[in-house]
C-alpha atoms as a PDB file:
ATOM      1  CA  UNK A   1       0.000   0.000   0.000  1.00  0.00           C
ATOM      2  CA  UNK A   2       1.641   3.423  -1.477  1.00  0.00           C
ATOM      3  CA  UNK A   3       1.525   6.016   1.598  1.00  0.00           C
ATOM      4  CA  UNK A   4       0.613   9.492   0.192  1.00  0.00           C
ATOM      5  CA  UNK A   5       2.954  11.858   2.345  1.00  0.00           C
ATOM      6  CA  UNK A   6       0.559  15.098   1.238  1.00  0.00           C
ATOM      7  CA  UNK A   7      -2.333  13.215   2.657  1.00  0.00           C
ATOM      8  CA  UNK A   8      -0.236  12.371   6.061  1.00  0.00           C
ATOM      9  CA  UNK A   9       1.092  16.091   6.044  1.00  0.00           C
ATOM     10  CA  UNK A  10      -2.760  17.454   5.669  1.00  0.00           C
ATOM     11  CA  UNK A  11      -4.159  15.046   8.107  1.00  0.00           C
ATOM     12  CA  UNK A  12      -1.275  16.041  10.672  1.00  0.00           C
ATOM     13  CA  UNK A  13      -2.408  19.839  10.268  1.00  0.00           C
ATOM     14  CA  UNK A  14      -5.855  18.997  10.635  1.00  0.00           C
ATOM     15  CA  UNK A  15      -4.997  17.026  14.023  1.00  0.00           C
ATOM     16  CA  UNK A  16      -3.072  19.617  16.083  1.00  0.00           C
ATOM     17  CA  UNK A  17      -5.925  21.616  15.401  1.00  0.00           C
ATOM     18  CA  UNK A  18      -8.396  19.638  17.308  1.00  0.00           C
ATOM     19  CA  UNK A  19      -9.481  20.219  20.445  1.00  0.00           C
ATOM     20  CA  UNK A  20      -9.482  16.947  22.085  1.00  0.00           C
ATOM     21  CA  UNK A  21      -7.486  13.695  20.894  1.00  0.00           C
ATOM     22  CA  UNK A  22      -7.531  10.116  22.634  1.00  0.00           C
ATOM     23  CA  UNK A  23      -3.808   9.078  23.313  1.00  0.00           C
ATOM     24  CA  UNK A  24      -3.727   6.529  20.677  1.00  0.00           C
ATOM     25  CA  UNK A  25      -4.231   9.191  18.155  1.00  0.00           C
ATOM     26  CA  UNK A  26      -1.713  11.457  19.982  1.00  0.00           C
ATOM     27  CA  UNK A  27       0.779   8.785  19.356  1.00  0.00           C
ATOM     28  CA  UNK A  28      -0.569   7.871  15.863  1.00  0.00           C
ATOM     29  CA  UNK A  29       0.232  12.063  15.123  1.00  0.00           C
ATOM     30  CA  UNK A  30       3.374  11.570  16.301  1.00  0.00           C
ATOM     31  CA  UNK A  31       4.537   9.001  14.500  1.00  0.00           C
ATOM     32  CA  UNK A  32       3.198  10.856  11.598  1.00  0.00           C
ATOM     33  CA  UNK A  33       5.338  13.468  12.339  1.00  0.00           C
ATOM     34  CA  UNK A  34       8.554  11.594  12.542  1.00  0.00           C
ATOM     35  CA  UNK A  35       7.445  10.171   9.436  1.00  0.00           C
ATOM     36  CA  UNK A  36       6.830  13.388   7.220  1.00  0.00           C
ATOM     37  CA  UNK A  37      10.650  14.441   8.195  1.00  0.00           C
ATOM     38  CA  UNK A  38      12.258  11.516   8.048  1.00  0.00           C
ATOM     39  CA  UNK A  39      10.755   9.411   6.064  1.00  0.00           C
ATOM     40  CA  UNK A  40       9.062  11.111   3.191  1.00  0.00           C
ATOM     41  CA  UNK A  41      10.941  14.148   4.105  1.00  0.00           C
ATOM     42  CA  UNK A  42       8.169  16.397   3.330  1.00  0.00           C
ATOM     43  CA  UNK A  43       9.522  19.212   5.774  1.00  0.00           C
ATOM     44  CA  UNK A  44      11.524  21.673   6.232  1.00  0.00           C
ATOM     45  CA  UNK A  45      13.077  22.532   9.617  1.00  0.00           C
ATOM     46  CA  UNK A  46      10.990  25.791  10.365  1.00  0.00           C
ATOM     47  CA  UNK A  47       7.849  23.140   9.568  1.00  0.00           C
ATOM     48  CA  UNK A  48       8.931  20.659  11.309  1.00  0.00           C
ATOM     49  CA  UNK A  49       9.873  22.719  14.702  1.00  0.00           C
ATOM     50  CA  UNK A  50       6.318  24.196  14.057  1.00  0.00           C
ATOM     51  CA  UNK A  51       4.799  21.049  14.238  1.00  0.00           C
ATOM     52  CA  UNK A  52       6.753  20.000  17.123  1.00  0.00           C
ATOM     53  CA  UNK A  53       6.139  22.862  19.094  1.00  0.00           C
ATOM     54  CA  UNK A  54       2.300  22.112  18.568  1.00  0.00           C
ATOM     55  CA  UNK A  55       2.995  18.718  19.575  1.00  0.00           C
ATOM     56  CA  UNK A  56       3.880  19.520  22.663  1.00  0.00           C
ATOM     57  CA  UNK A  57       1.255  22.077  23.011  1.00  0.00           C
ATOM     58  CA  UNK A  58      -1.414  19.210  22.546  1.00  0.00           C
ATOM     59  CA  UNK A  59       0.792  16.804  24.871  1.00  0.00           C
ATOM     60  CA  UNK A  60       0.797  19.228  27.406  1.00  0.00           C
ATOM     61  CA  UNK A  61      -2.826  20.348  26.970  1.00  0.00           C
ATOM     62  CA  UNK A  62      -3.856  16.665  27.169  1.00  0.00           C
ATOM     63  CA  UNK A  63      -1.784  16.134  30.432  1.00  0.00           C
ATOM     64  CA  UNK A  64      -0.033  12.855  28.169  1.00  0.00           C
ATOM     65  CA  UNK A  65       3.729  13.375  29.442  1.00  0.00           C
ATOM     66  CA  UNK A  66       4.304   9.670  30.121  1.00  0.00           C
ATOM     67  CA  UNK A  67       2.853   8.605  26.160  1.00  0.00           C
ATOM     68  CA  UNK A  68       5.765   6.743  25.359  1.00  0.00           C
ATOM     69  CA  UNK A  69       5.880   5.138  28.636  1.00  0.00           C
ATOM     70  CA  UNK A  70       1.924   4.311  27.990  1.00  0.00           C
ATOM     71  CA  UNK A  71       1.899   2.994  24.216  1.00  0.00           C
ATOM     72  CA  UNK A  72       5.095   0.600  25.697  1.00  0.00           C
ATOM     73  CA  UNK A  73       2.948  -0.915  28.460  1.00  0.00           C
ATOM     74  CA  UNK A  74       0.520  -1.468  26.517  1.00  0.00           C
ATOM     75  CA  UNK A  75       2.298  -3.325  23.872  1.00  0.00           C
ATOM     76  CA  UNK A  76       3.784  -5.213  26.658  1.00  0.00           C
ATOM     77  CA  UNK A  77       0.248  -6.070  28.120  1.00  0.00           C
ATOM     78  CA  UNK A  78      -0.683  -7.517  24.917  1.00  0.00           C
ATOM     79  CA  UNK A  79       2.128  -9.682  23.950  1.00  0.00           C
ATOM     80  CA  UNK A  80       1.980 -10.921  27.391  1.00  0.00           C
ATOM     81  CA  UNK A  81      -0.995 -11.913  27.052  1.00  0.00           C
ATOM     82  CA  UNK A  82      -1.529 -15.355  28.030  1.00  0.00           C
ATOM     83  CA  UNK A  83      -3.683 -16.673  24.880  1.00  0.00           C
ATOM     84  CA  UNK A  84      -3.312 -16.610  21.480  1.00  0.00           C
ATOM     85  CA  UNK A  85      -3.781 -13.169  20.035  1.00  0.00           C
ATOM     86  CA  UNK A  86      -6.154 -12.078  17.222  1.00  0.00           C
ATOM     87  CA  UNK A  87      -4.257 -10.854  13.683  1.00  0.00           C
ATOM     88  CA  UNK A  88      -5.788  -7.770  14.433  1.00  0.00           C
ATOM     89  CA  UNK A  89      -4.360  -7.470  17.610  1.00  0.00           C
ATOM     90  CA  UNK A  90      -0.992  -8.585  16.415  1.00  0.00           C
ATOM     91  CA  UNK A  91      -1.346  -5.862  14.005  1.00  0.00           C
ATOM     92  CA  UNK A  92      -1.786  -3.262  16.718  1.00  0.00           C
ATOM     93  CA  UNK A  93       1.270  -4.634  18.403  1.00  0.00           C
ATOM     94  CA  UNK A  94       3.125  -3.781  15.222  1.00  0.00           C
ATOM     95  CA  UNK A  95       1.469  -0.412  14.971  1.00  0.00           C
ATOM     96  CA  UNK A  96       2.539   0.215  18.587  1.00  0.00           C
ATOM     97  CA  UNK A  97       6.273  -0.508  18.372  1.00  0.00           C
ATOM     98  CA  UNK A  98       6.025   1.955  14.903  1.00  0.00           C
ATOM     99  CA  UNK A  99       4.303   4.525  17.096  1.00  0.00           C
ATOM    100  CA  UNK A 100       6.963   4.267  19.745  1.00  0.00           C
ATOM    101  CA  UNK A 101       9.709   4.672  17.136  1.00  0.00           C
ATOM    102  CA  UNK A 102       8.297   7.609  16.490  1.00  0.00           C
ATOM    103  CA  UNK A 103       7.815   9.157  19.341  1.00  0.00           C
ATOM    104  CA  UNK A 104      11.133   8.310  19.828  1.00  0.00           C
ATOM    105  CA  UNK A 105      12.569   9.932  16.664  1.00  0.00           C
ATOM    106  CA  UNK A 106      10.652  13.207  18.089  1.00  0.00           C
ATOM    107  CA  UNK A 107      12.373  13.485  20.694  1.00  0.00           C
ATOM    108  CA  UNK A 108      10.659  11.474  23.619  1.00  0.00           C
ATOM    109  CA  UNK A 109      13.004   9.850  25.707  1.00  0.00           C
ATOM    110  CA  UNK A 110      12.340   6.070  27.024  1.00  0.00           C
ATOM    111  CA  UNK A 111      13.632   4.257  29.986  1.00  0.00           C
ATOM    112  CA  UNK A 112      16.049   1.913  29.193  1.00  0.00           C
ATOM    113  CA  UNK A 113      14.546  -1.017  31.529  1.00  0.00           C
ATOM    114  CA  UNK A 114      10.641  -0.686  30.278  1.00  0.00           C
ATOM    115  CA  UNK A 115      12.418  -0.753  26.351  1.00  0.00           C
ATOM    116  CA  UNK A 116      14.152  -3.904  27.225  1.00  0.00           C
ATOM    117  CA  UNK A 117      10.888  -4.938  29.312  1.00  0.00           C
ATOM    118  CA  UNK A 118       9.206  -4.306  25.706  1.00  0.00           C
ATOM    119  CA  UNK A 119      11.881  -6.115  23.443  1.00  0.00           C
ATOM    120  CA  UNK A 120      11.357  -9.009  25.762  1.00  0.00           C
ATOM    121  CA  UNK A 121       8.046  -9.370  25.660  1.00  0.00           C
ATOM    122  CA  UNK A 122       7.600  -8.784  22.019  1.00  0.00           C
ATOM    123  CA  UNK A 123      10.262 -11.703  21.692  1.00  0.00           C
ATOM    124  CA  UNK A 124       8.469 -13.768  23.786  1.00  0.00           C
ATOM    125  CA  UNK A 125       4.974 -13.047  21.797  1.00  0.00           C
ATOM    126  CA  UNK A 126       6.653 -14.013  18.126  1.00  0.00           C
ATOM    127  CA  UNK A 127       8.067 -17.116  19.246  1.00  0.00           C
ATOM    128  CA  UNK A 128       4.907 -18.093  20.344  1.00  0.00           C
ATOM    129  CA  UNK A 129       3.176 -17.155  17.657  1.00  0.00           C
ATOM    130  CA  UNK A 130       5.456 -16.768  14.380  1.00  0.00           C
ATOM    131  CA  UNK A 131       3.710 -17.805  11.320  1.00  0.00           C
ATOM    132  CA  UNK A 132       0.947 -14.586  12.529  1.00  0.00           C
ATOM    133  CA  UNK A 133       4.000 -12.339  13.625  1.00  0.00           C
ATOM    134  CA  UNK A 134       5.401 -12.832   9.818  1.00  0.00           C
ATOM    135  CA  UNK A 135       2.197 -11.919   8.166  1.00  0.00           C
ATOM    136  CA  UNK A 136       1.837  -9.096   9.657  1.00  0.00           C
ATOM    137  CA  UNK A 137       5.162  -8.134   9.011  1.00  0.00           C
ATOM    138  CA  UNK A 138       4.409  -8.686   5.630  1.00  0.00           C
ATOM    139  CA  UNK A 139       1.694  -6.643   6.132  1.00  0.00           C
ATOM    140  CA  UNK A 140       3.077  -3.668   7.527  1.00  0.00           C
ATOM    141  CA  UNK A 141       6.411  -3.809   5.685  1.00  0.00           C
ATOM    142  CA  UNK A 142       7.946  -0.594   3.942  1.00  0.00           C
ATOM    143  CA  UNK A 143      11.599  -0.071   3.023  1.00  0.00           C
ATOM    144  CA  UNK A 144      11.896   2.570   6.104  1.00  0.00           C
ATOM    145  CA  UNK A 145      11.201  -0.315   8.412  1.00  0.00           C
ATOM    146  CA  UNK A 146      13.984  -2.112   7.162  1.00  0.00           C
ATOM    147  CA  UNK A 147      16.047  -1.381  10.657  1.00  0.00           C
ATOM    148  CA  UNK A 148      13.501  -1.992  12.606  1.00  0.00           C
ATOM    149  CA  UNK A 149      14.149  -5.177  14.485  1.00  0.00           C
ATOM    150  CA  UNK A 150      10.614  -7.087  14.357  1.00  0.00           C
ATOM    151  CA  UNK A 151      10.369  -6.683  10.967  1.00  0.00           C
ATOM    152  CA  UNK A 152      13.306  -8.424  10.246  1.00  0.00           C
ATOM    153  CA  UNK A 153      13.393 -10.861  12.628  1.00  0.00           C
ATOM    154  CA  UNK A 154      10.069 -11.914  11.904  1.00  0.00           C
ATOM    155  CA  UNK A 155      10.652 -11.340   7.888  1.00  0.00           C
ATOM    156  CA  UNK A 156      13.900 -13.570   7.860  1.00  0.00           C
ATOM    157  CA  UNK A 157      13.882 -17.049   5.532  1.00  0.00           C
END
């Protein structure tokens, strides 16, 4: 699926306009930032420190200073989870460990224990469940993931 980077720059605008988002979509926004500069390098710096700045704004509007820390327990919830998860919900665990990468690439710092906590987990999750963990890499897949370590551990031959 071909990602228009004029639609994510539009719908990023549109966002940090809102008056209210849920933290999912806070994260989702941020990822979308990291994304438009580093990825589809769609902005410039002024842009980019524009759009941060309104980040923040929203983050501390929203009261969400401990996002990252949120979006990681949460993915650690779920691939802890003691029963077989749901493609869907193996999905989201993908989405989540893009969303933290983001956040990350923005500037959000993580705590080294609760990002090995996560790395564990997710480990744990695709050897447990690894012919579901490689479709959804498939899935999800884009050359900019290529560094990203549960793609390719779950994309190897």
């Amino acid at each position: 699926m071909k990602i228009d980077a004029n639609e994510v720059l539009n719908s990023v605008r549109e966002k940090l306009k809102r008056q209210y988002l849920r933290p999912a979509q806070v994260a989702a926004l941020g990822n979308s930032i990291f994304r438009l500069k580093n990825v589809y390098k769609k902005l410039s710096d002024e842009e980019y420190h524009d759009f941060i700045n309104e980040f923040v704004k929203l983050i501390e509007k929203l009261n969400l200073h401990d996002l990252p820390d949120g979006q990681i327990k949460y993915a650690i919830k779920l691939a802890e989870t003691e029963r077989e998860l749901l493609y869907e919900e193996m999905f989201k665990l993908f989405c989540l460990c893009d969303e933290i990468v983001g956040l990350k690439g923005i500037g959000f710092e993580i705590e080294e224990t609760l990002d090995n906590e996560l790395k564990d987990a997710l480990r744990y999750r695709f050897k447990r469940e690894p012919k579901k963990a490689r479709l959804v890499a498939e899935d999800l897949y884009e050359d900019w993931k290529k560094d990203f370590w549960w793609y390719s551990e779950n994309l190897k031959e």
